[in-house]
Protein backbone atom coordinates (compact mmCIF):
# COMPACT_ATOMS: atom_id res chain seq x y z
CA UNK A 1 -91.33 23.74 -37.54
CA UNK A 2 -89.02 21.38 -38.77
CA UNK A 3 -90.64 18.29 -39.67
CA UNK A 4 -94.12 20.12 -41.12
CA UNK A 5 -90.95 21.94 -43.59
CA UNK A 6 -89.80 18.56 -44.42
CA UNK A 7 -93.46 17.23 -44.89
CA UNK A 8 -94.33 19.82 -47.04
CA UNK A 9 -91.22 19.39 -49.21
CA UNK A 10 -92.01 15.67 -49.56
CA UNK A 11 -95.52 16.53 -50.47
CA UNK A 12 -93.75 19.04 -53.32
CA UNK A 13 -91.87 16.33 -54.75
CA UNK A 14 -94.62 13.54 -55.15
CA UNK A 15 -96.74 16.47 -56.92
CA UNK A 16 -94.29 17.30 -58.76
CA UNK A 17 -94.03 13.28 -59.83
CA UNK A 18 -98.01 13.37 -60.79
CA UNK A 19 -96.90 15.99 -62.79
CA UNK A 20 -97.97 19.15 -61.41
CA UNK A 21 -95.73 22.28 -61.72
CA UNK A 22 -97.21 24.19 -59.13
CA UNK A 23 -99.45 23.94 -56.33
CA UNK A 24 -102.67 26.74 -55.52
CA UNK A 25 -101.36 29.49 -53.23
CA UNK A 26 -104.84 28.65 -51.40
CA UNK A 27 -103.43 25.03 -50.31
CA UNK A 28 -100.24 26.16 -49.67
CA UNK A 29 -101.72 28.66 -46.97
CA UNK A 30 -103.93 25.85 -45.60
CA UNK A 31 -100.62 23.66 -45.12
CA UNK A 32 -98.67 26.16 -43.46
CA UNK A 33 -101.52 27.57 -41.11
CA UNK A 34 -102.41 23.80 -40.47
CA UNK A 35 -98.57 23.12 -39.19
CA UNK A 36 -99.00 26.85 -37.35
CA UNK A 37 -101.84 25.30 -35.66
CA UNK A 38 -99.57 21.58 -34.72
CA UNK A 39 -96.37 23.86 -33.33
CA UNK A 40 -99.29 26.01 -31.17
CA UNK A 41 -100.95 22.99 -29.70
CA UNK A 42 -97.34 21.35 -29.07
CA UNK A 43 -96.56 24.59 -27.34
CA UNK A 44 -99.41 24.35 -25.48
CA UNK A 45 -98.76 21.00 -24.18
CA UNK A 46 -95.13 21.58 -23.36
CA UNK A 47 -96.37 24.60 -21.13
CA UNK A 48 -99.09 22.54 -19.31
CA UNK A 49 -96.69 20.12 -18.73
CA UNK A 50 -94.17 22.38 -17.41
CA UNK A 51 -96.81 24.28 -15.13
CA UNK A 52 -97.54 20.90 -13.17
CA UNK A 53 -94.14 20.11 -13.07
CA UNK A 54 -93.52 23.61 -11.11
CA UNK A 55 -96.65 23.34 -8.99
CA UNK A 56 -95.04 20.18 -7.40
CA UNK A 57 -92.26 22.16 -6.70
CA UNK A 58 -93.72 25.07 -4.87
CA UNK A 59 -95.11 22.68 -2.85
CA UNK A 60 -91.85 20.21 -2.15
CA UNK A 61 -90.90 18.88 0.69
CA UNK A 62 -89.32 15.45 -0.13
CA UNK A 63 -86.04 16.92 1.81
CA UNK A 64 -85.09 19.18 4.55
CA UNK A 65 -84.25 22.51 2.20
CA UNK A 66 -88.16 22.66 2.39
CA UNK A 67 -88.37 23.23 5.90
CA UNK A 68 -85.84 26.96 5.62
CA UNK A 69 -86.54 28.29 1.74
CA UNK A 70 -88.67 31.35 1.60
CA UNK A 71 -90.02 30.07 -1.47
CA UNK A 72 -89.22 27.07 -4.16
CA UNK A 73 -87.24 28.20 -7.29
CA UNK A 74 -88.74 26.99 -10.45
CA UNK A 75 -87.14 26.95 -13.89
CA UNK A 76 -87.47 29.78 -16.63
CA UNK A 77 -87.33 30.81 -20.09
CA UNK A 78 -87.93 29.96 -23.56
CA UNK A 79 -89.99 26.36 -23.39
CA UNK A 80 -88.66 25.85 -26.73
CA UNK A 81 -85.34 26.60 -26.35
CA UNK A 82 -82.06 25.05 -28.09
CA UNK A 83 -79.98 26.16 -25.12
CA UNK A 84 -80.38 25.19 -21.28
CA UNK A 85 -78.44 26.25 -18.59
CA UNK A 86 -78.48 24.55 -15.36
CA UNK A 87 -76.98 25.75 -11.96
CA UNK A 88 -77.00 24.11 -8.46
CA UNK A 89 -79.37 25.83 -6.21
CA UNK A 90 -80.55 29.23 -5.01
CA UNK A 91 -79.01 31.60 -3.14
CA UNK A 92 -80.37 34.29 -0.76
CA UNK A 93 -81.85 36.79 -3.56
CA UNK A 94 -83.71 34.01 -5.79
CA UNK A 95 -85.10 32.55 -2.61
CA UNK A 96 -86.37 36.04 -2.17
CA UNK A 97 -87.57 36.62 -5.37
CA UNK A 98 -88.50 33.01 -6.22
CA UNK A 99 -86.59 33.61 -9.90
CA UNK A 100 -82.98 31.92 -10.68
CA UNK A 101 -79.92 33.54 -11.07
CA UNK A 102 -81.35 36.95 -10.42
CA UNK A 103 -78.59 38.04 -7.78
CA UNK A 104 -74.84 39.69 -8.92
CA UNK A 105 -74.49 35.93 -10.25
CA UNK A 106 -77.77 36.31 -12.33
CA UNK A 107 -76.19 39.42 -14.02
CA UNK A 108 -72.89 37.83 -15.04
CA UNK A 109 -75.10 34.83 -16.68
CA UNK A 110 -76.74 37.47 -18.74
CA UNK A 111 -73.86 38.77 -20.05
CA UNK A 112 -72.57 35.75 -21.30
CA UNK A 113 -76.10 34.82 -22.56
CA UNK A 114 -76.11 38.61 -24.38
CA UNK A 115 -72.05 37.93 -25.51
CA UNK A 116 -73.39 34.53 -27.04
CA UNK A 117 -75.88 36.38 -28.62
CA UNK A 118 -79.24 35.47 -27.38
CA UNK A 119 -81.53 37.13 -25.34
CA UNK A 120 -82.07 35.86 -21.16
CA UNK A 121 -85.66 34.98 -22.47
CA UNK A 122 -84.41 32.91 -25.61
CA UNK A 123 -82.85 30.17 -22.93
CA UNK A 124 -84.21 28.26 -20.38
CA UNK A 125 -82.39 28.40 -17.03
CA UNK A 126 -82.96 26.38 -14.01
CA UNK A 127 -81.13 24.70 -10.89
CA UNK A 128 -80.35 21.51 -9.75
CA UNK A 129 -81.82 21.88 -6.61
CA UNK A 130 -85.09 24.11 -6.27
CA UNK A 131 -84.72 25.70 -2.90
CA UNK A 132 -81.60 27.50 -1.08
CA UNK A 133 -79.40 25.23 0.97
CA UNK A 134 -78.58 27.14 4.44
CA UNK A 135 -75.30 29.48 4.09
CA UNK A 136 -75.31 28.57 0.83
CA UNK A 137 -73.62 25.62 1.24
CA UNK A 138 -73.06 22.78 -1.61
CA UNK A 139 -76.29 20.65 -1.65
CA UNK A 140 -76.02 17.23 -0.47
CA UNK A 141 -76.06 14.57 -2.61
CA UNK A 142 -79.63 13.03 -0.89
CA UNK A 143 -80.89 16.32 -2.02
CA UNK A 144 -79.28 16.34 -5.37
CA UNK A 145 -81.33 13.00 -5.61
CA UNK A 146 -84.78 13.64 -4.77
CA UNK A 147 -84.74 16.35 -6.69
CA UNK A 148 -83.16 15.15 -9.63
CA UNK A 149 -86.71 14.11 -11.35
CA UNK A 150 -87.91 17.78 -11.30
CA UNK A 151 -84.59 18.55 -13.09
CA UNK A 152 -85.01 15.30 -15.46
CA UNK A 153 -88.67 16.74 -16.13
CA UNK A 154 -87.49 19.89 -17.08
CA UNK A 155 -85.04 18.99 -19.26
CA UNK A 156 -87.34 16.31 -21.17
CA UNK A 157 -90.21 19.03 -21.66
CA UNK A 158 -87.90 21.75 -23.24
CA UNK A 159 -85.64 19.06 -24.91
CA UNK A 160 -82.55 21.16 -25.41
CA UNK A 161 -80.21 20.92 -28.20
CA UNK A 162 -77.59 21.79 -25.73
CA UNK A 163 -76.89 21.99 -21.96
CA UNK A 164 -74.37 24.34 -20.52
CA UNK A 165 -73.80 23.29 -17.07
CA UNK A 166 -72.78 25.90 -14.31
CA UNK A 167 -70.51 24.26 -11.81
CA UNK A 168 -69.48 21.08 -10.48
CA UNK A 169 -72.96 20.14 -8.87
CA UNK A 170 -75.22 20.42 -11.86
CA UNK A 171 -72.55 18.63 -14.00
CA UNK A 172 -72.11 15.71 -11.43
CA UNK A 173 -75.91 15.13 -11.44
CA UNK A 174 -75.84 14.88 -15.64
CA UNK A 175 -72.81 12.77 -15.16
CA UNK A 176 -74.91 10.14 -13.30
CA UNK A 177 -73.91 11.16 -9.79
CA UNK A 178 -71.29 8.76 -9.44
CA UNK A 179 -68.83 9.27 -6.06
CA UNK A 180 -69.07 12.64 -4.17
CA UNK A 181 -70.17 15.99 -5.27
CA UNK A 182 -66.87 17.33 -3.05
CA UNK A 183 -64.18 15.40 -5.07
CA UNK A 184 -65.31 16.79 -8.03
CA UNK A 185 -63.36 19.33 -9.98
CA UNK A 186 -64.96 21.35 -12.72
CA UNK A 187 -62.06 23.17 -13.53
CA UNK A 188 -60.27 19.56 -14.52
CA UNK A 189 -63.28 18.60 -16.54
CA UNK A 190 -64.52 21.99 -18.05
CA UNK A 191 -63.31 21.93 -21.70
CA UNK A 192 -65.02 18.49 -22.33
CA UNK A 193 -68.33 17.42 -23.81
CA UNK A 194 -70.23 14.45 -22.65
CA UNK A 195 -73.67 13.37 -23.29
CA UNK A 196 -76.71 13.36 -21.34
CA UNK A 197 -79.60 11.25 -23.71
CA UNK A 198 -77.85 12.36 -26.76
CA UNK A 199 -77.88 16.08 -25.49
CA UNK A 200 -74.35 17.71 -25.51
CA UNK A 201 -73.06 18.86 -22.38
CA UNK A 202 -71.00 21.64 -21.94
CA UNK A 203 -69.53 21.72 -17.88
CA UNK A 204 -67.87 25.42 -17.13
CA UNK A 205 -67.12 27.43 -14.21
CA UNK A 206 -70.46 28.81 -11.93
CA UNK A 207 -70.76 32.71 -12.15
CA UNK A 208 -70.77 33.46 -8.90
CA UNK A 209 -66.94 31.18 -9.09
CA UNK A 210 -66.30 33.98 -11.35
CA UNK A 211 -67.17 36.66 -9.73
CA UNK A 212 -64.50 35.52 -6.85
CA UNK A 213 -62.24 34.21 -9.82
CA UNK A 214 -62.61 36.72 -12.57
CA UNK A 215 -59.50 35.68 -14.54
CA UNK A 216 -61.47 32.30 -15.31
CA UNK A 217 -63.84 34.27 -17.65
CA UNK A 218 -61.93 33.61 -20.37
CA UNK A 219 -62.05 30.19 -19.66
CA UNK A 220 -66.17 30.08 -19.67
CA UNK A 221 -66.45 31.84 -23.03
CA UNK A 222 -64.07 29.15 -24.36
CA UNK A 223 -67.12 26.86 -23.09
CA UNK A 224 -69.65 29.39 -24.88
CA UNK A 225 -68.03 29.32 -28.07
CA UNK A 226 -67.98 24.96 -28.02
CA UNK A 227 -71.79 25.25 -27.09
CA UNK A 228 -72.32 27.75 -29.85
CA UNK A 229 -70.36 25.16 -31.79
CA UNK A 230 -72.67 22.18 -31.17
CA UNK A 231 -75.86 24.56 -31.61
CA UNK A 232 -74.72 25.23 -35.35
């Protein structure tokens, strides 16, 4: 409610230039129910936007991860929120479930989300890639790109203040794609910010890395803290 705040303070002032001291509590109540009534409808249009968005993706099959997903993996969360975090695909349990990061994976993301101190349903979560590569390989990078404008959509409709980016895949896509997801190291460029149209991104390690690497954590909260950083 940002902008009706600084309206309303700008309509304050050039009263208060005509003279007037105080305003009636009765208009007052009219201009905040009126910008109540703005946010709801801009709500409303984020999540029709964001349901036709996910109705393409249940019904992908622009690549061959179509052809051996039990289901397509759409995005959840807060459509408003300040924080995003963005994985690389599926694995066998959100295929099941058709939810991401729900799996042992899922859980450690929570607990950072809790330790940051927001709620799993404050954020919005997604993947790079909507359905479960086989063996839960890397995705490819022709998969990376035709899905990329699902991820682009996503990312536009809940307009983040800031990204955290879970593993190398999701952070070579916001990086432009440039080279090979395999030569990419996130634990070399973890600990840096870049920009993806003026949103801060913050790379760090993947959970389920962590769960084989558990000494890293450290390492990702250091990332948590830098995102809390930019949030402020």
């Amino acid at each position: 409610m940002g902008r009706e705040i600084d309206s309303f303070n700008d309509l304050l002032k050039f009263y208060r230039i005509l003279g007037f001291t105080e305003l009636p509590s009765s208009f007052i109540e009219s201009f905040l129910n009126e910008a109540d009534n703005l946010n709801s409808m801009k709500e409303s249009k984020k999540e029709d936007k964001l349901k036709k968005i996910n109705e393409k993706i249940k019904i992908c099959k622009k690549c061959s991860l179509s052809k051996g997903r039990t289901q397509a993996v759409c995005g959840e969360g807060n459509i408003e929120a300040k924080l995003m975090f963005i994985g690389e695909a599926p694995g066998f349990e959100e295929d099941r479930q058709g939810s991401p990061f729900v799996g042992e994976a899922g859980k450690l993301l929570t607990n950072l989300i809790e330790k940051m101190g927001f709620k799993r349903q404050d954020v919005y979560i997604t993947n790079t890639v909507k359905c479960h590569p086989p063996e839960n390989r890397d995705p490819f990078e022709e998969e990376v790109s035709l899905c990329f404008d699902y991820l682009q959509n996503e990312i536009d409709i809940v307009s983040p203040k800031v990204i955290m980016t879970l593993g190398k895949v999701a952070t070579y896509v916001l990086m432009g794609m440039k080279g090979k997801i395999k030569d990419l190291a996130i634990s070399k460029i973890r600990g840096n910010v870049f920009y993806y149209k003026n949103i801060p991104v913050v790379p760090t390690f993947h959970p389920a890395y962590l769960l084989r690497n558990r000494k890293d954590k450290w390492l990702t909260w250091e990332d948590a803290q830098e995102a809390l950083r930019r949030l402020q």
